[in-house]
PDB file of N, CA and C in Angstrom:
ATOM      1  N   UNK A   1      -8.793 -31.308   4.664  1.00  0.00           N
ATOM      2  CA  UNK A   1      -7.979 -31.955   5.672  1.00  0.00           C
ATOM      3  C   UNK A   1      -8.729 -32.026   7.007  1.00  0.00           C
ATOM      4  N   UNK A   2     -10.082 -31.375   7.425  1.00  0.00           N
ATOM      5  CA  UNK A   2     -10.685 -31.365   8.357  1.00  0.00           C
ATOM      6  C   UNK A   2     -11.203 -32.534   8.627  1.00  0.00           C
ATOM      7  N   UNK A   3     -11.493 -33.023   7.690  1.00  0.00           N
ATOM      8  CA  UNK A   3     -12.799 -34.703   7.750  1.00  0.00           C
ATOM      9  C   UNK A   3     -11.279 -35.403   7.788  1.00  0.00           C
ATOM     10  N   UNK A   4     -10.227 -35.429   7.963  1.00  0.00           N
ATOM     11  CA  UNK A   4      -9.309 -36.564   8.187  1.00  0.00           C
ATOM     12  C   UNK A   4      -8.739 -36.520   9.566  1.00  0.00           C
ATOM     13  N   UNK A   5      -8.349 -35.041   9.881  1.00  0.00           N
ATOM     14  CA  UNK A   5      -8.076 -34.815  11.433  1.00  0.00           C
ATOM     15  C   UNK A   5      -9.381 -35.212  12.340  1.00  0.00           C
ATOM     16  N   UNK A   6     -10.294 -35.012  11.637  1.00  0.00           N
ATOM     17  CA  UNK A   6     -11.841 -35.589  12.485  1.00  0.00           C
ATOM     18  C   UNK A   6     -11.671 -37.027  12.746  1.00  0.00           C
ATOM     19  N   UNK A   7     -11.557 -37.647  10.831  1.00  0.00           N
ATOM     20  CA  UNK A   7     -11.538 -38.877  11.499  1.00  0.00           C
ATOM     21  C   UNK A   7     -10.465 -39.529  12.450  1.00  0.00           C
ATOM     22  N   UNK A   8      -9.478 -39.243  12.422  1.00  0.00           N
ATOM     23  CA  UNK A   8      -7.767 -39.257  13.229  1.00  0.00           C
ATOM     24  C   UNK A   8      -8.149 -39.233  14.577  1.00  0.00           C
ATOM     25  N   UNK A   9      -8.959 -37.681  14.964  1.00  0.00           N
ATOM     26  CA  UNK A   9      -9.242 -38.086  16.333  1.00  0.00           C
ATOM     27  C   UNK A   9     -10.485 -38.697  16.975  1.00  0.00           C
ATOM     28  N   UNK A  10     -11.357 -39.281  16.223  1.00  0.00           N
ATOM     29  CA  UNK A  10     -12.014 -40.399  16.173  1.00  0.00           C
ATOM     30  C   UNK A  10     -11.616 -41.600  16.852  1.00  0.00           C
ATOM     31  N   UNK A  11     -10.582 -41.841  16.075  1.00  0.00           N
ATOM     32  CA  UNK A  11     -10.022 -43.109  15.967  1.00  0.00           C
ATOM     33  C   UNK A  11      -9.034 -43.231  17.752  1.00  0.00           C
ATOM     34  N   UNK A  12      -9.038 -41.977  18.059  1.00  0.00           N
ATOM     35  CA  UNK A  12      -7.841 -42.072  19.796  1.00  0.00           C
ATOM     36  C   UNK A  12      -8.970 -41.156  20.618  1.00  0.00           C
ATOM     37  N   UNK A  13     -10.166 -41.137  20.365  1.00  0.00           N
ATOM     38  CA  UNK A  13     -11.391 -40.788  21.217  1.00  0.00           C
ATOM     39  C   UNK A  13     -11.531 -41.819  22.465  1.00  0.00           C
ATOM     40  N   UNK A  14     -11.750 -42.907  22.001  1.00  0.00           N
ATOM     41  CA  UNK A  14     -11.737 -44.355  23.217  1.00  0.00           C
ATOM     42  C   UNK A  14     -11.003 -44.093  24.032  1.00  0.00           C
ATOM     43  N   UNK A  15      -9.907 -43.840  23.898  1.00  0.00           N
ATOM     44  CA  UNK A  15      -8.669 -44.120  24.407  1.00  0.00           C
ATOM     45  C   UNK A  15      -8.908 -42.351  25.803  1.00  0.00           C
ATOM     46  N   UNK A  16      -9.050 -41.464  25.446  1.00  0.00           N
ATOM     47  CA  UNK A  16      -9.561 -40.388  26.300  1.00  0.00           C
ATOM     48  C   UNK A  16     -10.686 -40.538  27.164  1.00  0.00           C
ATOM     49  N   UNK A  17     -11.256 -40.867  26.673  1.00  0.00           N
ATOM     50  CA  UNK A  17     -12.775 -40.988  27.333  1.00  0.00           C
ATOM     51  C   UNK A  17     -12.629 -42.590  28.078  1.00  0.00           C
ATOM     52  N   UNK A  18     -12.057 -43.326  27.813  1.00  0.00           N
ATOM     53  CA  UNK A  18     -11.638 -44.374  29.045  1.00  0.00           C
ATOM     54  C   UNK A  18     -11.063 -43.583  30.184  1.00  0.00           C
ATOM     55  N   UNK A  19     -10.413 -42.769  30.477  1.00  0.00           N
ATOM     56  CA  UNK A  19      -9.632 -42.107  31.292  1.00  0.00           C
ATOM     57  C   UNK A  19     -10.826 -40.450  31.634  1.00  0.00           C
ATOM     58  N   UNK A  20     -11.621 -40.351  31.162  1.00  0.00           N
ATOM     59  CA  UNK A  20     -12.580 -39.482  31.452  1.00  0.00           C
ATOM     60  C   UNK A  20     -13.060 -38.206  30.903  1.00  0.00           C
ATOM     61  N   UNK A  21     -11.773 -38.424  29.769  1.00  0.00           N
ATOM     62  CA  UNK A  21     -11.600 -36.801  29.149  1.00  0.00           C
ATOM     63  C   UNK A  21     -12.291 -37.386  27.197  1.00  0.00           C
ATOM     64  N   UNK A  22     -12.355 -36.130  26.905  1.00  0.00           N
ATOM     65  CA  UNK A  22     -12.300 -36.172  25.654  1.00  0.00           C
ATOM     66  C   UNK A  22     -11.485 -34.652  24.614  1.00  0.00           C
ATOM     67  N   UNK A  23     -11.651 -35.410  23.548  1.00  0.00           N
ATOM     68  CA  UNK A  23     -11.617 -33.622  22.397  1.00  0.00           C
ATOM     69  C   UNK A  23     -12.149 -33.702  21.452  1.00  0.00           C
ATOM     70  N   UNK A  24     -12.259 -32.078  21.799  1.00  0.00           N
ATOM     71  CA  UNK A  24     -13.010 -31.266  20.493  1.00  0.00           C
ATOM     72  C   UNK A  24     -12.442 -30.907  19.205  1.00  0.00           C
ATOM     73  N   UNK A  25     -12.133 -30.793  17.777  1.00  0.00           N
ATOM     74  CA  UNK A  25     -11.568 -30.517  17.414  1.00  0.00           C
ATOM     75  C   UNK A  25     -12.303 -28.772  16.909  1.00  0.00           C
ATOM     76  N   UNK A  26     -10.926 -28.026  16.758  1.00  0.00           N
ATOM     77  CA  UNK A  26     -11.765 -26.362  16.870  1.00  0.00           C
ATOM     78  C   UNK A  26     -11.585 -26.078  15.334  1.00  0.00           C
ATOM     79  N   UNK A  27     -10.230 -26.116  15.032  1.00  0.00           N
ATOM     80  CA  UNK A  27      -9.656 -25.416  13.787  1.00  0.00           C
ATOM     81  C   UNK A  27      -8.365 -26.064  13.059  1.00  0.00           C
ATOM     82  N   UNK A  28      -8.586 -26.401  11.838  1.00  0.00           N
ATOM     83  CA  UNK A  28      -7.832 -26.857  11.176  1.00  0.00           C
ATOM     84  C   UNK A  28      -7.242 -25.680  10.357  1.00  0.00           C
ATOM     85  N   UNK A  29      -5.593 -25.087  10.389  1.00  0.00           N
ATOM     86  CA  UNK A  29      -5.348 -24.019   9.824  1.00  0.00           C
ATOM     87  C   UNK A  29      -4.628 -24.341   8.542  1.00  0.00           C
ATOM     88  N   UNK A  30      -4.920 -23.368   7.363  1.00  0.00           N
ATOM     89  CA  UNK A  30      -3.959 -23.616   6.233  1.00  0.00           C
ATOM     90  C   UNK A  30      -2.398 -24.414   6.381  1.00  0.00           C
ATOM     91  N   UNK A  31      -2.026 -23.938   6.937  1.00  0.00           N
ATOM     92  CA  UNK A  31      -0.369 -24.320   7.241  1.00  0.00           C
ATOM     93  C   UNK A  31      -0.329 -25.355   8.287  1.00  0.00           C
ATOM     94  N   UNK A  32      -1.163 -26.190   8.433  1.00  0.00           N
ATOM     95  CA  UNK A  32      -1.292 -27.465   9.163  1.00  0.00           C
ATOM     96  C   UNK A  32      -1.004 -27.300  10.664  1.00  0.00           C
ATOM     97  N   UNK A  33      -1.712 -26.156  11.435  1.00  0.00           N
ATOM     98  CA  UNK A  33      -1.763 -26.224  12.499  1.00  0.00           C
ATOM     99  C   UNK A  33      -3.324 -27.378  12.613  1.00  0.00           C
ATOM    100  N   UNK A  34      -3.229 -27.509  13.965  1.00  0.00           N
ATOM    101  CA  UNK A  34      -4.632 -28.678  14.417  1.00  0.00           C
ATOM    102  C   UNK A  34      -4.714 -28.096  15.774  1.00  0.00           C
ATOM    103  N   UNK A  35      -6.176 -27.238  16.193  1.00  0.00           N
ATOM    104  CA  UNK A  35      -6.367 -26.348  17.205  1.00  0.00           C
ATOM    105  C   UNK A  35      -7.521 -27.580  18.102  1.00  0.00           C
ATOM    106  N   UNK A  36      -7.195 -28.089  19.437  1.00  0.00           N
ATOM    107  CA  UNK A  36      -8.193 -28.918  19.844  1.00  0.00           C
ATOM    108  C   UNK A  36      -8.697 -28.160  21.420  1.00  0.00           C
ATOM    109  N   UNK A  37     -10.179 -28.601  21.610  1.00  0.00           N
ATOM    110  CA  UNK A  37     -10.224 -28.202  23.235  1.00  0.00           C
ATOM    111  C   UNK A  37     -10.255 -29.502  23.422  1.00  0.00           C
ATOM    112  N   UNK A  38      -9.719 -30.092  24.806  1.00  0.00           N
ATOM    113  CA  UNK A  38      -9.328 -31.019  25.543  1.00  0.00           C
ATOM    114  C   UNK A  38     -10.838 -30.670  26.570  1.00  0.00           C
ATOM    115  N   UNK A  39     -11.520 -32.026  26.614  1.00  0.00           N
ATOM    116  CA  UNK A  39     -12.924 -31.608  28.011  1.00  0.00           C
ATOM    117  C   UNK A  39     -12.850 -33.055  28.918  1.00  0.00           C
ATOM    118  N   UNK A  40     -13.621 -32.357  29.743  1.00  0.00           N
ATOM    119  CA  UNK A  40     -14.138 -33.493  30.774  1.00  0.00           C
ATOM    120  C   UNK A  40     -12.457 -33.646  31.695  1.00  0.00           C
ATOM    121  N   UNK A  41     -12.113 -34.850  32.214  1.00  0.00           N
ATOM    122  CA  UNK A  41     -10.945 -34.642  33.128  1.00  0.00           C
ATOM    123  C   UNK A  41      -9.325 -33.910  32.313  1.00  0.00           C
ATOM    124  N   UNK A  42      -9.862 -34.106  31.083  1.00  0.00           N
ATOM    125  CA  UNK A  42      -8.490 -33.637  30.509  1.00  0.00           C
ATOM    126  C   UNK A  42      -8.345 -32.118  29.990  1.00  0.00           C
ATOM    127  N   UNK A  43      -9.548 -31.596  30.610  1.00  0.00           N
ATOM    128  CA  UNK A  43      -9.374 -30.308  30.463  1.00  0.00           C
ATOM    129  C   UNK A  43      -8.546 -29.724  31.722  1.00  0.00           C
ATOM    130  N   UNK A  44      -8.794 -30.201  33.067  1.00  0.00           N
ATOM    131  CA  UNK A  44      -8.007 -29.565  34.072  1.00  0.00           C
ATOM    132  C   UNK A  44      -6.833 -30.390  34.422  1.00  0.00           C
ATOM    133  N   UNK A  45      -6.322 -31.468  33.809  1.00  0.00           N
ATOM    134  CA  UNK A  45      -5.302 -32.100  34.201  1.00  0.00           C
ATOM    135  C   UNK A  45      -3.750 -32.273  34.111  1.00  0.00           C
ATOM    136  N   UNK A  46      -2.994 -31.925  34.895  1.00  0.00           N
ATOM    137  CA  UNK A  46      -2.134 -31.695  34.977  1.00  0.00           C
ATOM    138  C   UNK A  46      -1.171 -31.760  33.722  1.00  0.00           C
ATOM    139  N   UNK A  47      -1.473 -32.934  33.064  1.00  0.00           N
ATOM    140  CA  UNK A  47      -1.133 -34.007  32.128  1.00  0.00           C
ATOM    141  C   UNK A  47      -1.270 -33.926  30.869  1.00  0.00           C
ATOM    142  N   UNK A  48      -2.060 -32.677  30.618  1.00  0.00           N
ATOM    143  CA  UNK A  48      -2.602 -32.416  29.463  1.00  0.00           C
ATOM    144  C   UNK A  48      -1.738 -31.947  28.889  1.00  0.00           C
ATOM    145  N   UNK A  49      -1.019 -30.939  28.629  1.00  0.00           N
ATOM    146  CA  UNK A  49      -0.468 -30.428  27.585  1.00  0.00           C
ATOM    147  C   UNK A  49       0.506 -31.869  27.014  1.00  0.00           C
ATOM    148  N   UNK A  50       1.116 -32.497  28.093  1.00  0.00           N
ATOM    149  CA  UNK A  50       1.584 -34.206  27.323  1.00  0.00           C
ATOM    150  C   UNK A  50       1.094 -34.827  26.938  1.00  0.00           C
ATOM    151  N   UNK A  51      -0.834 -34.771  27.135  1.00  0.00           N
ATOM    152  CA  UNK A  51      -1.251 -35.785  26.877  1.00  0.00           C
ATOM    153  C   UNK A  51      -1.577 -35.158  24.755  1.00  0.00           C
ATOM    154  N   UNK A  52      -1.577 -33.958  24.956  1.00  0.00           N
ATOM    155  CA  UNK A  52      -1.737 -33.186  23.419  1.00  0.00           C
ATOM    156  C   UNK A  52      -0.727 -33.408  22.597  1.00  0.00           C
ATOM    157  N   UNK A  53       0.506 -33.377  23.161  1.00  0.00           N
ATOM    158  CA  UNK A  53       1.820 -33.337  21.927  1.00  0.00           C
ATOM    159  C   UNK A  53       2.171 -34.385  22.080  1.00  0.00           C
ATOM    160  N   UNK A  54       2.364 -35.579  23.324  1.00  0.00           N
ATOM    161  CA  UNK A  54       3.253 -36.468  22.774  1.00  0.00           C
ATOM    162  C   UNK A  54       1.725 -37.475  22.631  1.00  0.00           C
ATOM    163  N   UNK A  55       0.629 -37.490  22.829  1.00  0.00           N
ATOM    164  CA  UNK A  55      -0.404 -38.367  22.379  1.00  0.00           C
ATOM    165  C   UNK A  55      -1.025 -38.016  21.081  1.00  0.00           C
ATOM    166  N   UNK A  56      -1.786 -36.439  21.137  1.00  0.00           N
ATOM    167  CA  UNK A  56      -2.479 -36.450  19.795  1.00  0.00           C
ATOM    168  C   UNK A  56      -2.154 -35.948  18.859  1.00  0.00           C
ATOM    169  N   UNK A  57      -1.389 -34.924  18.930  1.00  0.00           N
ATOM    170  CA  UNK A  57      -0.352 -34.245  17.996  1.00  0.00           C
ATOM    171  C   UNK A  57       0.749 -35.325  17.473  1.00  0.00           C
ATOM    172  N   UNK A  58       1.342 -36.588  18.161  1.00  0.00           N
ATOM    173  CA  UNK A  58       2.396 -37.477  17.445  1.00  0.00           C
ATOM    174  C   UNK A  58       1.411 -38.378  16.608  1.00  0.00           C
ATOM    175  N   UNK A  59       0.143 -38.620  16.903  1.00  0.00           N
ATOM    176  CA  UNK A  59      -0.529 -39.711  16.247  1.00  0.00           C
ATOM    177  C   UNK A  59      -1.088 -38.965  15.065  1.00  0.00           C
ATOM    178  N   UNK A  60      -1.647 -37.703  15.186  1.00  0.00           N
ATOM    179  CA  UNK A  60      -2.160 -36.848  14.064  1.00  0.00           C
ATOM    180  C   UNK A  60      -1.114 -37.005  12.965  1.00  0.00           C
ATOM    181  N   UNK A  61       0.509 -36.709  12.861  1.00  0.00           N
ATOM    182  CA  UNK A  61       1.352 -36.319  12.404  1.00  0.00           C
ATOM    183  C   UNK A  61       1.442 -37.609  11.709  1.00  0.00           C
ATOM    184  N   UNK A  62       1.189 -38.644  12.185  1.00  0.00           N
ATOM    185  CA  UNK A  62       1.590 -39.977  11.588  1.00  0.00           C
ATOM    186  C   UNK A  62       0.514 -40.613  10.818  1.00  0.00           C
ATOM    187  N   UNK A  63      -0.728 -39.921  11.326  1.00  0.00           N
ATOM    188  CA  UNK A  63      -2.088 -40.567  10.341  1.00  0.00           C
ATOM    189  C   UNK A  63      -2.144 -39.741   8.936  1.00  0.00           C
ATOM    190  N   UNK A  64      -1.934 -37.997   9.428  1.00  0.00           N
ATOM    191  CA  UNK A  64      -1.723 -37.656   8.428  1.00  0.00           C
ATOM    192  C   UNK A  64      -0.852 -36.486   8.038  1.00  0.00           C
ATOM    193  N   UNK A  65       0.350 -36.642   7.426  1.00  0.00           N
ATOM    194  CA  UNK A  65       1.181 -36.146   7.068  1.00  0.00           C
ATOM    195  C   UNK A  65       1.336 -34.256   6.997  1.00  0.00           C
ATOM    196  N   UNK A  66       0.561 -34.074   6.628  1.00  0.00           N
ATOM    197  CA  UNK A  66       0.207 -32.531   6.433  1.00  0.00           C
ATOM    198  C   UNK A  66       0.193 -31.937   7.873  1.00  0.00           C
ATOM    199  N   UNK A  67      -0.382 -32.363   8.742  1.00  0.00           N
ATOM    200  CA  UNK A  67      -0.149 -31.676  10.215  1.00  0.00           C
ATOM    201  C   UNK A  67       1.218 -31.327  10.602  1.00  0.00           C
ATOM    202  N   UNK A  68       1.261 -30.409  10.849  1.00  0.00           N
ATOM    203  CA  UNK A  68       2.369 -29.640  11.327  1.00  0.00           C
ATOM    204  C   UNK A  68       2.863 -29.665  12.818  1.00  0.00           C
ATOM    205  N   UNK A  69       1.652 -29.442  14.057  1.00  0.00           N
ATOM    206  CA  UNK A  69       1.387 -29.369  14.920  1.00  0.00           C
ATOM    207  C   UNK A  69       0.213 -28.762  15.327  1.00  0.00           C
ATOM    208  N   UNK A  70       0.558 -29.499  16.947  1.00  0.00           N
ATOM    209  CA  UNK A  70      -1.049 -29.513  17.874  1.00  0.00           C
ATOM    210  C   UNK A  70      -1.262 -28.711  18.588  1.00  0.00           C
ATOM    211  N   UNK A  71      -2.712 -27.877  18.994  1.00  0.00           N
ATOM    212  CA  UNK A  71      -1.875 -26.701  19.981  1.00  0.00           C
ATOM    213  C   UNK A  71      -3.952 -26.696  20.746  1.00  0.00           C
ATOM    214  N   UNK A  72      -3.687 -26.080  21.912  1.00  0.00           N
ATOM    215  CA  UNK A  72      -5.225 -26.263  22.224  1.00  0.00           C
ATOM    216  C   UNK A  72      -5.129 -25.276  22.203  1.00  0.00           C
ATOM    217  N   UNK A  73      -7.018 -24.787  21.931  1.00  0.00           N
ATOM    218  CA  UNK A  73      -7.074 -23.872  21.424  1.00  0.00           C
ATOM    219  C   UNK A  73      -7.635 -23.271  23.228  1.00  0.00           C
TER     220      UNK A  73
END
């Protein structure tokens, strides 16, 4: 499930890094946690923890089913 959350956040990478930030992905856990570091402006931004659950954590969940939830690591 790692090479799919990879590719997942692949695919909404543009979309961060237009705005200045990017992520890392850390850890994919048995029970479908998805552990990310958030860098560059979206590591200190206010915005972040919204920009994790209702941006990459709702799109993860919908690309691929097994994710449970998003959490930075």
């Amino acid at each position: 499930m790692k090479e799919r959350v990879q590719e997942a956040l692949d695919k909404i990478r543009p979309s961060l890094q237009a705005d200045g930030g990017d992520v890392e992905l850390v850890e994919v856990t048995e029970d479908g946690v998805v552990r990310v570091r958030l860098q560059g402006h979206c590591a200190g931004c206010p915005m972040s923890m919204m920009t994790l659950k209702n941006g990459i954590e709702r799109f993860l969940k919908e690309e691929i089913p097994e994710v449970k939830a998003g959490e930075q690591a």
